[in-house]
Protein backbone atom coordinates (compact mmCIF):
# COMPACT_ATOMS: atom_id res chain seq x y z
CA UNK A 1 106.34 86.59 112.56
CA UNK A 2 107.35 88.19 109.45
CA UNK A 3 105.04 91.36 109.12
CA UNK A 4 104.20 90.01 105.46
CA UNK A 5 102.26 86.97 106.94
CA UNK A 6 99.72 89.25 108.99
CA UNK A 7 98.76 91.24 105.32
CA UNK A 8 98.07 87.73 103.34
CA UNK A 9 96.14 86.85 106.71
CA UNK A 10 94.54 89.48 105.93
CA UNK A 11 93.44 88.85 102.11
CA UNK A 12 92.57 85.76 102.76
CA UNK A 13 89.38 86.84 103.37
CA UNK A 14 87.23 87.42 100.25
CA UNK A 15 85.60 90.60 101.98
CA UNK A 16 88.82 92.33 102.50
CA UNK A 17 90.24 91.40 99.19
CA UNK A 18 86.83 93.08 97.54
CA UNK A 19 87.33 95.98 99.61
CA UNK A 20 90.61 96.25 98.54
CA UNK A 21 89.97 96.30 94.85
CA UNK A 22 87.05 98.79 94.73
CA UNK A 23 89.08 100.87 96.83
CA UNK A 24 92.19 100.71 94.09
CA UNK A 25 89.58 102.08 91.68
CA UNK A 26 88.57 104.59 93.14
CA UNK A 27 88.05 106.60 96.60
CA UNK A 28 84.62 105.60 98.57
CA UNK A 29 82.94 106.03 101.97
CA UNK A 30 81.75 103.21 103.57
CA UNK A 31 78.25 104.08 103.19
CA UNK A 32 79.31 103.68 99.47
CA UNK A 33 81.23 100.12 100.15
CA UNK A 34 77.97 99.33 101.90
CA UNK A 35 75.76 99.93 99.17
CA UNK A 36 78.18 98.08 96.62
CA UNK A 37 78.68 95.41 99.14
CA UNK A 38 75.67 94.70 100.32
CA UNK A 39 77.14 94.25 104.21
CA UNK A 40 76.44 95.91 106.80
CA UNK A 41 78.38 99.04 108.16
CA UNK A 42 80.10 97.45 111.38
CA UNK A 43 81.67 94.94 109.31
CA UNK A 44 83.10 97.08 106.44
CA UNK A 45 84.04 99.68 109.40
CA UNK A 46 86.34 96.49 111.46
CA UNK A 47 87.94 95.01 107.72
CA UNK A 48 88.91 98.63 107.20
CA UNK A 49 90.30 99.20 110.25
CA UNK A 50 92.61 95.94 109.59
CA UNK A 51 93.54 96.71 106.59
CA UNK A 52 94.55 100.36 107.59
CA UNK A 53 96.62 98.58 110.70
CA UNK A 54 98.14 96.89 108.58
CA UNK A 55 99.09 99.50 106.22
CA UNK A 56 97.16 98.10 102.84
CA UNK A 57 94.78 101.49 103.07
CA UNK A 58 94.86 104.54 104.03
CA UNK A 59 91.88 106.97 105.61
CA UNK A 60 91.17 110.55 104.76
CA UNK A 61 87.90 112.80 106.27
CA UNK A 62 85.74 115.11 104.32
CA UNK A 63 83.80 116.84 106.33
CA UNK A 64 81.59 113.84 108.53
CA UNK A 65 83.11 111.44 105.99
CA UNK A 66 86.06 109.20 106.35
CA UNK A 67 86.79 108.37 102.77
């Protein structure tokens, strides 16, 4: 399978696609995408882990945060 077909798998899903644009805006934690979001922390922390598997975001820490 083409690796392209896993990303659009991927942004399918409305969640992942909003994370995706707040995170082209600007750089936040996901105690921050929680708050904005209004879901819970286990599901913004598993969508963020696919999209950085996939390449489509990276992660950075500061401090205790992974921004």
């Amino acid at each position: 399978m083409p690796p392209l077909i896993p990303a659009l798998r991927l942004l399918g899903d409305e969640s992942r696609l909003r994370l995706l644009r707040l995170l082209a805006r600007e750089e936040l934690s996901v105690a921050e995408l929680q708050e904005i979001l209004a879901m819970g922390q286990s599901r913004i922390s598993m969508s963020l882990a696919q999209l950085k598997k996939a390449g489509l975001v990276d992660a950075r820490r500061v401090g205790q945060k992974s921004l």
